[in-house]
PDB file of N, CA and C in Angstrom:
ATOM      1  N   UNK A   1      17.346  -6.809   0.516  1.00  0.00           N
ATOM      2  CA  UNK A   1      16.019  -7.340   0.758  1.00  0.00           C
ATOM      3  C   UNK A   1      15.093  -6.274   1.326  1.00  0.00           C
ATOM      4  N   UNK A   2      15.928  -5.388   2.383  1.00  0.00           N
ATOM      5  CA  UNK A   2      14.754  -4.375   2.861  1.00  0.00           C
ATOM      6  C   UNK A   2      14.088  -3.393   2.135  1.00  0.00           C
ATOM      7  N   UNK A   3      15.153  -3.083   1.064  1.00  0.00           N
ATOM      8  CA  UNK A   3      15.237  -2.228   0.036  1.00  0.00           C
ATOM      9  C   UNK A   3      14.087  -2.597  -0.846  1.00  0.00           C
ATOM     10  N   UNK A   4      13.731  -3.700  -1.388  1.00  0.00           N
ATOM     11  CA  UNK A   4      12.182  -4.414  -2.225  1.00  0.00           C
ATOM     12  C   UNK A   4      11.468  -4.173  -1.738  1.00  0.00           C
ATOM     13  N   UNK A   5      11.372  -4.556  -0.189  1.00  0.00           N
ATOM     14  CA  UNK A   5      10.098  -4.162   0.688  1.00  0.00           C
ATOM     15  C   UNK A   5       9.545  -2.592   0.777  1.00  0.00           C
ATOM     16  N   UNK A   6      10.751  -1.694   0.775  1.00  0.00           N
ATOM     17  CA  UNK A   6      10.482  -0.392   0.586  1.00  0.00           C
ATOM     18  C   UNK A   6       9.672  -0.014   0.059  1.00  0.00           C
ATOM     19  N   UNK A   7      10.308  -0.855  -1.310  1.00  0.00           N
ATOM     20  CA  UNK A   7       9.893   0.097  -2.686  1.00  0.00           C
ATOM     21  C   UNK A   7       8.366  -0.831  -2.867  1.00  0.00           C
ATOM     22  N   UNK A   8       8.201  -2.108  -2.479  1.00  0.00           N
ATOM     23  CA  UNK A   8       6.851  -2.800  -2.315  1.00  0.00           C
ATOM     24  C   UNK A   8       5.586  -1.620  -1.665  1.00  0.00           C
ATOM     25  N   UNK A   9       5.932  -1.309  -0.538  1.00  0.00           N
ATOM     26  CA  UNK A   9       5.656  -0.309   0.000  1.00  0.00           C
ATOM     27  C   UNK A   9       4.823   0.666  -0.616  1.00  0.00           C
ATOM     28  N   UNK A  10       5.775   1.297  -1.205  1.00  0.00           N
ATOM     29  CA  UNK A  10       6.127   3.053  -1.694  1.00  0.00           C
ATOM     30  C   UNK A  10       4.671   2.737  -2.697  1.00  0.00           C
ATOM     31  N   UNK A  11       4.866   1.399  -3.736  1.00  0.00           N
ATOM     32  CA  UNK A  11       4.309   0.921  -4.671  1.00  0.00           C
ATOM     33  C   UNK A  11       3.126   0.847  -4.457  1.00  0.00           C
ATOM     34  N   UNK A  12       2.688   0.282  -3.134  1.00  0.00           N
ATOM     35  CA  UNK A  12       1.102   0.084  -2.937  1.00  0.00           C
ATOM     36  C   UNK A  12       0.753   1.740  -2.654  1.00  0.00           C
ATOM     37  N   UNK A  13       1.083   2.459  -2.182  1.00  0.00           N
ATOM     38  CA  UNK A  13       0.483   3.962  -1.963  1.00  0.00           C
ATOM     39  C   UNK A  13       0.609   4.376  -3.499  1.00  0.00           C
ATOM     40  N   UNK A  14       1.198   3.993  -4.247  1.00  0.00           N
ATOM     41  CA  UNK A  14       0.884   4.908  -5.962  1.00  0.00           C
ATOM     42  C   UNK A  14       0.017   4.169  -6.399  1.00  0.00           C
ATOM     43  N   UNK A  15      -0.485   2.927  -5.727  1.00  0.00           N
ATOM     44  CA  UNK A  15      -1.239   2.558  -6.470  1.00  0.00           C
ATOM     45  C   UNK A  15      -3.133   2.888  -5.869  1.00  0.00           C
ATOM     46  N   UNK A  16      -2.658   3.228  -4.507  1.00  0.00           N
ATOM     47  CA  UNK A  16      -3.768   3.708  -3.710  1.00  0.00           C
ATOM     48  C   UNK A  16      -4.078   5.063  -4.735  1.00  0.00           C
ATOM     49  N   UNK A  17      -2.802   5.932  -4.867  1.00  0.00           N
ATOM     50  CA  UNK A  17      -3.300   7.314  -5.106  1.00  0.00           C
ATOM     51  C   UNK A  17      -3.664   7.412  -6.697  1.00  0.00           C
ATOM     52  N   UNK A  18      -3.713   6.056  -7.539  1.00  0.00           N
ATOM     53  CA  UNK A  18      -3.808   6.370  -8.836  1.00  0.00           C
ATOM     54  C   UNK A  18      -5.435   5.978  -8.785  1.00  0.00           C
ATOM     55  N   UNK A  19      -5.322   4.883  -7.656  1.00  0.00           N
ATOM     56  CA  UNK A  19      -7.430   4.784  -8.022  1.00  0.00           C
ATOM     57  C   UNK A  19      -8.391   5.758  -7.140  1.00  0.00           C
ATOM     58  N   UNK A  20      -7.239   6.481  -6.239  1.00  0.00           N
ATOM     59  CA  UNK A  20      -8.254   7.654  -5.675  1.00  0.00           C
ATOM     60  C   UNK A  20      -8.296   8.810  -6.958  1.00  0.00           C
ATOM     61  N   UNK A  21      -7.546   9.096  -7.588  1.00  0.00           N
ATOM     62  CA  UNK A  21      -7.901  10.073  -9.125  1.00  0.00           C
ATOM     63  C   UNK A  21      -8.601   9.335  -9.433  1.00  0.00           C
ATOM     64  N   UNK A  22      -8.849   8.403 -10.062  1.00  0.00           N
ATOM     65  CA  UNK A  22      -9.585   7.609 -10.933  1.00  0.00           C
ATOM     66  C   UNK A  22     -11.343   7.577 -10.147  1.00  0.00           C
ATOM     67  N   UNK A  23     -11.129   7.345  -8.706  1.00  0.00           N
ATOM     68  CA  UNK A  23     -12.655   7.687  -8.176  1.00  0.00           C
ATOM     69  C   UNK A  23     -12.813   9.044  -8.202  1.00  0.00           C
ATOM     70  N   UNK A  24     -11.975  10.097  -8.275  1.00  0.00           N
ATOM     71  CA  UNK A  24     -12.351  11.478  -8.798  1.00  0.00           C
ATOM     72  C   UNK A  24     -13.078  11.474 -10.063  1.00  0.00           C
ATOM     73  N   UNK A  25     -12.436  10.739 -10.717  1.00  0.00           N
ATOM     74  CA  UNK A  25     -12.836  10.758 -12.326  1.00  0.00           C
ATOM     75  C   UNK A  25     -14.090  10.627 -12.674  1.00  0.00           C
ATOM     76  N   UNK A  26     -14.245   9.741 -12.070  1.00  0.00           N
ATOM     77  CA  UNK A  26     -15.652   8.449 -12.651  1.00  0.00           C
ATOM     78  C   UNK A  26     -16.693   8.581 -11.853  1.00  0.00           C
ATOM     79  N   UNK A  27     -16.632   9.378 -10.718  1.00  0.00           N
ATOM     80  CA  UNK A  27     -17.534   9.804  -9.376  1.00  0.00           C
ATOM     81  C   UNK A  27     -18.936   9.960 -10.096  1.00  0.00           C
ATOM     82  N   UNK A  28     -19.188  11.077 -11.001  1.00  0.00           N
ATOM     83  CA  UNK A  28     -19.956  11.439 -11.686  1.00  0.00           C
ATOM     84  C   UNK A  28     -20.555  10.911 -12.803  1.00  0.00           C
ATOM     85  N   UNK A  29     -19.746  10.131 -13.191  1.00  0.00           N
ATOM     86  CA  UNK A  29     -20.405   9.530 -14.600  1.00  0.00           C
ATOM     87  C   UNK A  29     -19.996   8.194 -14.362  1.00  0.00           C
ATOM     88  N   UNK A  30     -19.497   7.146 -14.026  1.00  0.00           N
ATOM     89  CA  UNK A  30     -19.827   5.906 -13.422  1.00  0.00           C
ATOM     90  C   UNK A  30     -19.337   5.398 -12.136  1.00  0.00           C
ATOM     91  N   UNK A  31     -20.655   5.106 -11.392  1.00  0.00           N
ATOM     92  CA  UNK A  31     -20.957   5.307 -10.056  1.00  0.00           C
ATOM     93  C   UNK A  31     -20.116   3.694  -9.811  1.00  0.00           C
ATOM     94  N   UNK A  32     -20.172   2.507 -10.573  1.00  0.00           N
ATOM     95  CA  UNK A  32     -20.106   1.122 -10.030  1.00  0.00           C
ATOM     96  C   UNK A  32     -18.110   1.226 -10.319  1.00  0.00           C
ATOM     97  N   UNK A  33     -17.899   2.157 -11.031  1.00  0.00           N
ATOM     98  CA  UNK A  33     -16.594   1.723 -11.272  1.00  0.00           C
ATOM     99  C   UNK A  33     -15.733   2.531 -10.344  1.00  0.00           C
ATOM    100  N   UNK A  34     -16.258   3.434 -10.265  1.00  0.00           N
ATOM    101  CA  UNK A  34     -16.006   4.273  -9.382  1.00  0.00           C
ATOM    102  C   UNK A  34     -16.071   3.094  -7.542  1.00  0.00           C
ATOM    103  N   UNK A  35     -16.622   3.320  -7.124  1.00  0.00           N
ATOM    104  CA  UNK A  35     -16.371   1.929  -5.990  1.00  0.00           C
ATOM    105  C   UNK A  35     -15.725   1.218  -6.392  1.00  0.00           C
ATOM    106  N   UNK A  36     -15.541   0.617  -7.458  1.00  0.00           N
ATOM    107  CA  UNK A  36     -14.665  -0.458  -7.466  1.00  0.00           C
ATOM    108  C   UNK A  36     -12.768   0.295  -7.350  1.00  0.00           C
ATOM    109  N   UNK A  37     -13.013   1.479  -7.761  1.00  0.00           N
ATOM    110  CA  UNK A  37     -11.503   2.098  -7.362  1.00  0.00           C
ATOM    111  C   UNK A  37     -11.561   2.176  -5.822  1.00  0.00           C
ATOM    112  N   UNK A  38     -12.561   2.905  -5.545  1.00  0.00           N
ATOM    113  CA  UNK A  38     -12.858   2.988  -3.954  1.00  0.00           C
ATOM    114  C   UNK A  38     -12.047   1.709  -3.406  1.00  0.00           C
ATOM    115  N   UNK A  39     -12.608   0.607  -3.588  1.00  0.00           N
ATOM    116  CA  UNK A  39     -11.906  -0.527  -3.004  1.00  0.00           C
ATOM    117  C   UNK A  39     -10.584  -0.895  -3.137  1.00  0.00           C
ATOM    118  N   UNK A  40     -10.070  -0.584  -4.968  1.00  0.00           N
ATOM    119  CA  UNK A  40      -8.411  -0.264  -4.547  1.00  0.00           C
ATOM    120  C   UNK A  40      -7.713   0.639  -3.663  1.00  0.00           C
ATOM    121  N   UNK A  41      -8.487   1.575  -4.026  1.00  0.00           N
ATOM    122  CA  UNK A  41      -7.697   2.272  -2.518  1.00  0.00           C
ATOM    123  C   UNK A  41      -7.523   1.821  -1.228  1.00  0.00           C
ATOM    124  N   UNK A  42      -8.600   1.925  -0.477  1.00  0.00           N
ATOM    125  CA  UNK A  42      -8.678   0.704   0.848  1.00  0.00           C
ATOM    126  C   UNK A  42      -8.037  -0.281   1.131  1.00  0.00           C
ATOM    127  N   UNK A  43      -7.492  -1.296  -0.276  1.00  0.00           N
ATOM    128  CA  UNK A  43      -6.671  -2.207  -0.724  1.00  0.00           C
ATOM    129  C   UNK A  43      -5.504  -1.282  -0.356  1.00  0.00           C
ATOM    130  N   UNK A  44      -5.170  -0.921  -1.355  1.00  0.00           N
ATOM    131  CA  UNK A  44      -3.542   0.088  -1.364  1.00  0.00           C
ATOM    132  C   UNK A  44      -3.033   0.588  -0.162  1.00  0.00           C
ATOM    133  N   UNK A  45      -4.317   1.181   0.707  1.00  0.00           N
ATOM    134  CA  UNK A  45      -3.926   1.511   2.120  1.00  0.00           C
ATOM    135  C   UNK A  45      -3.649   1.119   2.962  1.00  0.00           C
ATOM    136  N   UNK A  46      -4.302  -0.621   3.084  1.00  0.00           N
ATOM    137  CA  UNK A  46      -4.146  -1.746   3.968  1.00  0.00           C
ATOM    138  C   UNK A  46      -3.082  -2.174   3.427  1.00  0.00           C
ATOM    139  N   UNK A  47      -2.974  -2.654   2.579  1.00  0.00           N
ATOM    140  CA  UNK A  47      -1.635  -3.547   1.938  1.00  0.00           C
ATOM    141  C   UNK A  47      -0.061  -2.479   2.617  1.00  0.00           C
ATOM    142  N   UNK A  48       0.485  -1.231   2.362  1.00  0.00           N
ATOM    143  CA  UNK A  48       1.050  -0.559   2.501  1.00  0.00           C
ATOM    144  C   UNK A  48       1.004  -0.386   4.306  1.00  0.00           C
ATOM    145  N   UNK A  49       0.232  -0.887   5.135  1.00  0.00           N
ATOM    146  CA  UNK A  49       0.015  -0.601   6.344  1.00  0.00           C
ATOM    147  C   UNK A  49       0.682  -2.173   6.433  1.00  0.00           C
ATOM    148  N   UNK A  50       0.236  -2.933   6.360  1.00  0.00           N
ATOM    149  CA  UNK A  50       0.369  -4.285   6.623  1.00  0.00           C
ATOM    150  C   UNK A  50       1.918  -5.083   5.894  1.00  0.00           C
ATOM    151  N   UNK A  51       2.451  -4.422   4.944  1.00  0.00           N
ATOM    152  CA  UNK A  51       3.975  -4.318   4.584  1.00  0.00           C
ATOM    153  C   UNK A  51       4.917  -3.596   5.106  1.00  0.00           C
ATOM    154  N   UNK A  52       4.983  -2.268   5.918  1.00  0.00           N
ATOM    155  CA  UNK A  52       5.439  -1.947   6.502  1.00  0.00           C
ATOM    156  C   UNK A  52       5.430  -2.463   8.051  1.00  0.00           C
ATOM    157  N   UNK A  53       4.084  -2.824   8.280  1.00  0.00           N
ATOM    158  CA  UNK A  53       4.714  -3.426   9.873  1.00  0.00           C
ATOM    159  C   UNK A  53       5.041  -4.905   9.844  1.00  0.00           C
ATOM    160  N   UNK A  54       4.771  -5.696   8.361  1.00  0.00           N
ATOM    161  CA  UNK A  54       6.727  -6.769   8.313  1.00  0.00           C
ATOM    162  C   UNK A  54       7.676  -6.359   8.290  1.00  0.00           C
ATOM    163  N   UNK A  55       7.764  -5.459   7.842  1.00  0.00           N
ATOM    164  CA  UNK A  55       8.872  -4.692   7.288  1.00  0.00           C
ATOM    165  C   UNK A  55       9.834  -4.351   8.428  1.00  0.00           C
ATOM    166  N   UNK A  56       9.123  -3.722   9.716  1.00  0.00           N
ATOM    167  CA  UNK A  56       9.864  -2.824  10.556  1.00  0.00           C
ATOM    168  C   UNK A  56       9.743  -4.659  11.614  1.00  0.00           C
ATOM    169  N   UNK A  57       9.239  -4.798  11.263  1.00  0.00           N
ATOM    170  CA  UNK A  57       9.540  -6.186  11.961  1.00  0.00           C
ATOM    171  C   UNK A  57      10.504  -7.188  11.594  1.00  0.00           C
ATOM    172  N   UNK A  58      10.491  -7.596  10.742  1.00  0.00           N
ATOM    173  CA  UNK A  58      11.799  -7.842  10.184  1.00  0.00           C
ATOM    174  C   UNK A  58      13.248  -7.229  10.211  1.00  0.00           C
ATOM    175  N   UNK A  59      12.943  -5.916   9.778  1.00  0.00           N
ATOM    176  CA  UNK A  59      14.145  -4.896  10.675  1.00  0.00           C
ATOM    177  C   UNK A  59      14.424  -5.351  12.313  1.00  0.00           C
ATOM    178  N   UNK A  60      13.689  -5.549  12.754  1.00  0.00           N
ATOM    179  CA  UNK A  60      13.861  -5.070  14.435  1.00  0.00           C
ATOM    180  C   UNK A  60      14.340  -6.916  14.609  1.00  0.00           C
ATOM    181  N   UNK A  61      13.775  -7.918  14.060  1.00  0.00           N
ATOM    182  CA  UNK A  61      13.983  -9.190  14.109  1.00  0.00           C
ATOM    183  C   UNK A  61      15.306  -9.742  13.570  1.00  0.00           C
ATOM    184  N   UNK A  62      16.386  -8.618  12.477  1.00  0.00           N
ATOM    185  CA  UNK A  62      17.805  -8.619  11.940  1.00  0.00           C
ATOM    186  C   UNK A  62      18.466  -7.680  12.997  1.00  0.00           C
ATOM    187  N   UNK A  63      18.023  -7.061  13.245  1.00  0.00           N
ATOM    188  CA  UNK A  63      18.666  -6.267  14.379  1.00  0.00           C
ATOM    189  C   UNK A  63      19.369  -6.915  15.299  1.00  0.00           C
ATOM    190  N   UNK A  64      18.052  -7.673  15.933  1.00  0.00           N
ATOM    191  CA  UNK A  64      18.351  -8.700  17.267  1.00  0.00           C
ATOM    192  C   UNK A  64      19.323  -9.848  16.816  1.00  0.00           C
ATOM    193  N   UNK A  65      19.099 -10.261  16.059  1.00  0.00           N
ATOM    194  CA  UNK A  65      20.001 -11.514  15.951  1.00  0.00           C
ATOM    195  C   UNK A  65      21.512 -11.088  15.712  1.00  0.00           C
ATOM    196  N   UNK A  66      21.722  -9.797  15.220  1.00  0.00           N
ATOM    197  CA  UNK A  66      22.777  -9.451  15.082  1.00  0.00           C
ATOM    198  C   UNK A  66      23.444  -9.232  16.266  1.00  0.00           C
ATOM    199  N   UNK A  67      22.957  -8.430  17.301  1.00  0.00           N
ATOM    200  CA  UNK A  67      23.303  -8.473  18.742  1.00  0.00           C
ATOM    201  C   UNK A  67      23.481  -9.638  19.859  1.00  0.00           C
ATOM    202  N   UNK A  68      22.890 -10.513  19.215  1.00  0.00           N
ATOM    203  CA  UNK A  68      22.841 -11.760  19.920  1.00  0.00           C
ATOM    204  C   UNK A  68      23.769 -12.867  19.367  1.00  0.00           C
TER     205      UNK A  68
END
């Protein structure tokens, strides 16, 4: 199970770093689509921030019960 979450993870940052190229791309020649990658990224960055601290929470929450 932790192992999905990982790779959930790993997944939202490739997907951050495929629409930050893509706002490289389009910077210059379309300005509206270009933001709209902008916002996947931001997306990708939050999402990947906000899965990892279930993540390590959940870890730390199997941990405990195991000790207990």
């Amino acid at each position: 199970m932790v192992k999905m979450i990982r790779i959930v993870e790993v997944m939202w940052l490739v997907i951050a770093a495929l629409s930050l190229t893509e706002v490289y791309r389009s910077w210059n020649v379309d300005n509206q689509r270009a933001y709209i990658s902008l916002a996947f990224v931001a997306l990708g960055i939050f999402m990947f921030w906000f899965r990892r601290r279930s993540r390590l929470r959940y870890e730390n929450r199997l941990k405990n019960d195991e000790n207990s």
